[in-house]
Protein backbone atom coordinates (compact mmCIF):
# COMPACT_ATOMS: atom_id res chain seq x y z
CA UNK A 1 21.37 127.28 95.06
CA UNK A 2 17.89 128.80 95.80
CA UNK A 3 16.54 131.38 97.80
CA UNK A 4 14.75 128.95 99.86
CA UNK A 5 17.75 126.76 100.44
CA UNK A 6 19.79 129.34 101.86
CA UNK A 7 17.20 130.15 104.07
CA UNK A 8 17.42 127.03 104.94
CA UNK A 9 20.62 126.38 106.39
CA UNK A 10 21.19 129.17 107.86
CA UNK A 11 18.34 128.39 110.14
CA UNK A 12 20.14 125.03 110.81
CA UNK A 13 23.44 126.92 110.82
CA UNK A 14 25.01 125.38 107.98
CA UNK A 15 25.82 128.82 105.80
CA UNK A 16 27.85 127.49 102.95
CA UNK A 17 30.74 130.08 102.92
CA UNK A 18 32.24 130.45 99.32
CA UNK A 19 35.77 129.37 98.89
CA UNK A 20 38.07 132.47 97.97
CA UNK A 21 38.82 132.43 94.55
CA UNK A 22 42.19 131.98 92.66
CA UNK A 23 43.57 133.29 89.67
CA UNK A 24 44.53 130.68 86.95
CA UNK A 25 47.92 132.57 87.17
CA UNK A 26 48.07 131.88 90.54
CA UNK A 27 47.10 127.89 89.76
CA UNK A 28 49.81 127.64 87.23
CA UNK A 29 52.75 129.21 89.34
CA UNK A 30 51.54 126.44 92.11
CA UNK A 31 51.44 123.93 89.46
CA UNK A 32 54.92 124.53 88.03
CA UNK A 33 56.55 124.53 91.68
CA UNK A 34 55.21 121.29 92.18
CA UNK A 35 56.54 120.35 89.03
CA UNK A 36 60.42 122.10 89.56
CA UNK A 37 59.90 120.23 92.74
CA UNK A 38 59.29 116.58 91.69
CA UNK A 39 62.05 117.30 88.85
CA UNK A 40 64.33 118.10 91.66
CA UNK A 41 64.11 115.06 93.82
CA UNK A 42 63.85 112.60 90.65
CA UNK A 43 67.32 114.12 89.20
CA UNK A 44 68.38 113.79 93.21
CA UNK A 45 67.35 110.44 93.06
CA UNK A 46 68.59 109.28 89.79
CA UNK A 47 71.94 110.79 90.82
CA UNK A 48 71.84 108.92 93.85
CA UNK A 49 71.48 105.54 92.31
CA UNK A 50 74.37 106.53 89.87
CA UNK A 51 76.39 106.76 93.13
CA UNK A 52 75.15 103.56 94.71
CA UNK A 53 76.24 102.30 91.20
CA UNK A 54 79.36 103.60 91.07
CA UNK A 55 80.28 102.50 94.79
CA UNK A 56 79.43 99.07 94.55
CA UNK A 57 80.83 98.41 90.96
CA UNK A 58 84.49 99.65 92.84
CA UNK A 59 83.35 97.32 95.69
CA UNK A 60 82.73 94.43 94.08
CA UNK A 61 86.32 95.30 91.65
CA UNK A 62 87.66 95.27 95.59
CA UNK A 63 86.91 92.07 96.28
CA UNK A 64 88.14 90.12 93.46
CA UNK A 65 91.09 91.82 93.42
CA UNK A 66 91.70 90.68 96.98
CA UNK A 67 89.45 87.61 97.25
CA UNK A 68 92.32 85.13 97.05
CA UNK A 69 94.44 87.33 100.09
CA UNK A 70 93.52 84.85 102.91
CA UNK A 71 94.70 81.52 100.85
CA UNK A 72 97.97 83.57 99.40
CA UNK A 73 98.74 84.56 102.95
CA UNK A 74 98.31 80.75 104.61
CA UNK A 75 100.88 79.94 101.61
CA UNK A 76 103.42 81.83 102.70
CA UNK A 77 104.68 79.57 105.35
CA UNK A 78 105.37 77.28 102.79
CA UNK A 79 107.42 79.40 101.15
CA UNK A 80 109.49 80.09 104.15
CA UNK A 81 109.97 76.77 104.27
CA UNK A 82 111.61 76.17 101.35
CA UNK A 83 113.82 79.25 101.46
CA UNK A 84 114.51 78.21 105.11
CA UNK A 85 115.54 74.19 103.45
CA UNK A 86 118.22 76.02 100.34
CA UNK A 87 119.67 78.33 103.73
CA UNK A 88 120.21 74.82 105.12
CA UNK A 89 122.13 73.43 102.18
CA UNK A 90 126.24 73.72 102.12
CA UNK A 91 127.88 75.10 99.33
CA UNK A 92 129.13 71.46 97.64
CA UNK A 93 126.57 69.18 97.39
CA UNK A 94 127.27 65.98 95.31
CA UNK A 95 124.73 63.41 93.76
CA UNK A 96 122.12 62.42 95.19
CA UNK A 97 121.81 65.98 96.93
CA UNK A 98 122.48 68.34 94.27
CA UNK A 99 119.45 67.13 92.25
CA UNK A 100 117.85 67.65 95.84
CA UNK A 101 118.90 71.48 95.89
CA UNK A 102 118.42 71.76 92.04
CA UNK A 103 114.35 70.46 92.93
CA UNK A 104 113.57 73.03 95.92
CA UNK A 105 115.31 75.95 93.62
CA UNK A 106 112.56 74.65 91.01
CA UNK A 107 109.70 74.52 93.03
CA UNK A 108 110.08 78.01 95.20
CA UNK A 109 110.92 79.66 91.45
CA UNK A 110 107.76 78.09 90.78
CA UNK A 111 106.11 78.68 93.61
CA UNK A 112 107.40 82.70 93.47
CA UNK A 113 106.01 83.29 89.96
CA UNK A 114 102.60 81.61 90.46
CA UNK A 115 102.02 84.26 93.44
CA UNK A 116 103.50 87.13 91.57
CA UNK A 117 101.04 86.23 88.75
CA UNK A 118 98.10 86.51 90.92
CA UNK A 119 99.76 89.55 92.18
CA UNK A 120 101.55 88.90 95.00
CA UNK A 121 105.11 90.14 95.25
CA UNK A 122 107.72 90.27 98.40
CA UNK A 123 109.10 93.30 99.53
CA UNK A 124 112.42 94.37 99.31
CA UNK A 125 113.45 95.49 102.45
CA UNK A 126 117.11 95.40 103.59
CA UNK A 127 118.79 99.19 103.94
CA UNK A 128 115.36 101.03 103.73
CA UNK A 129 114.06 102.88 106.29
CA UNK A 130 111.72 101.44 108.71
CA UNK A 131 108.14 101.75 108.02
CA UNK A 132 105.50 100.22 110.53
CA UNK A 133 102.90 99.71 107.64
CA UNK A 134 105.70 96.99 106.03
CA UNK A 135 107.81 96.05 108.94
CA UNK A 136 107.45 94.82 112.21
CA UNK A 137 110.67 95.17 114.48
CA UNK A 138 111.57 92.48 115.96
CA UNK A 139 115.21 93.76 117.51
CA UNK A 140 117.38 96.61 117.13
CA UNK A 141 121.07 96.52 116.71
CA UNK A 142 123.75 99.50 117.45
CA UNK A 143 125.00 100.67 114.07
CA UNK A 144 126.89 104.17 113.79
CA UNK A 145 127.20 103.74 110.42
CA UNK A 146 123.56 103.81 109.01
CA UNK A 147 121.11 105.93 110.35
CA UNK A 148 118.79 104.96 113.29
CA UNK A 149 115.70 103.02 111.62
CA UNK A 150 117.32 101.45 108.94
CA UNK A 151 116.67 98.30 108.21
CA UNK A 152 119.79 95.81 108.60
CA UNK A 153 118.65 92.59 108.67
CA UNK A 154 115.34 90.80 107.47
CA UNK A 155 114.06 87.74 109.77
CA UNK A 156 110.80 87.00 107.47
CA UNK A 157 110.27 88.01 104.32
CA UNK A 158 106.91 90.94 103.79
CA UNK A 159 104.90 90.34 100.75
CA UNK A 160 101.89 92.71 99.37
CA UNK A 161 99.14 92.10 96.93
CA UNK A 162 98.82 94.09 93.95
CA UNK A 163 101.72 96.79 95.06
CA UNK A 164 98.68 98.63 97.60
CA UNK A 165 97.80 96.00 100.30
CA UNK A 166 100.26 94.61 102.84
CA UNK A 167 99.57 91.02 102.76
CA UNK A 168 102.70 90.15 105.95
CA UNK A 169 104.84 92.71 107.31
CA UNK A 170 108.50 91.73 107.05
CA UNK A 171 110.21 90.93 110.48
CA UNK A 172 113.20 92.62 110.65
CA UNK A 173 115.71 94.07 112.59
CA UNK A 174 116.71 97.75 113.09
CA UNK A 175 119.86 100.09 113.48
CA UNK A 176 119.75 102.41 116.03
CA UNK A 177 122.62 104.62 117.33
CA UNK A 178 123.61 103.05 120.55
């Protein structure tokens, strides 16, 4: 800039003032923060997304191992059923009514491995101790020979899906020491 131009704008008041000046040391050591810095967030970020990747490849494992929980458990009844039709049955049956028997025994055998293919086993419960996340008490019974708790008697049979999930609590009944 001329002479003259200073002149001016410094009568108008418009001085230009001249920026401080910086080292090109000092411009690289800037430069490579910013860069550490980006590098940071985008290995943040692409860590990130391997989580969000992770977590919904064990969600979505989640639900189709447990997708088919609701229809198992409105089976289940049905089951009772037939268990609840052989508990009916005397010991001699003749005929007609043996075949009868011999066709329910078929059908809950079925029936039994179909859900313990997809899974779904009952629980074995008579003589453990209780536990509320498999059992639901329905009455207790005095008993001095077991220990309080233990199970003595099952009213409805518990089943779980894939060994982890209860899919019915078994109804049972209790000892206690009375």
């Amino acid at each position: 800039m001329s002479k003259k131009e200073e002149k001016h704008l410094e009568k108008e008041g418009k001085t230009e003032q001249k920026a401080p000046e910086i080292s090109n040391t000092e411009v690289i050591e800037t430069l490579q923060a910013q860069v550490e810095e980006w590098k940071d967030k985008a290995l943040r970020a692409v860590a990130e997304m391997e989580n969000v990747r992770k977590r919904t490849q064990i969600d979505m494992e989640k639900t189709a191992k447990f997708a088919n929980a609701g229809f198992a458990k409105d089976l289940l009844p049905v089951i009772d059923c037939l268990e609840g039709a052989l508990a009916c049955v005397p010991e001699k049956q003749e005929g007609v009514w043996k075949n009868l028997v011999v066709g329910i025994e078929m059908t809950l055998k079925q029936f039994t491995s179909v859900l313990k293919a997809h899974g779904i086993e009952r629980m074995a419960c008579l003589g453990q101790i209780f536990d509320p996340y498999y059992h639901k008490v329905v009455q207790e019974v005095p008993d001095k020979e077991k220990p309080a708790g233990t199970i003595v008697q099952e009213l409805q049979a518990g089943y779980t899906i894939h060994g982890d999930r209860v899919l019915r609590e078994a109804m049972v009944v209790v000892s206690n020491e009375g």
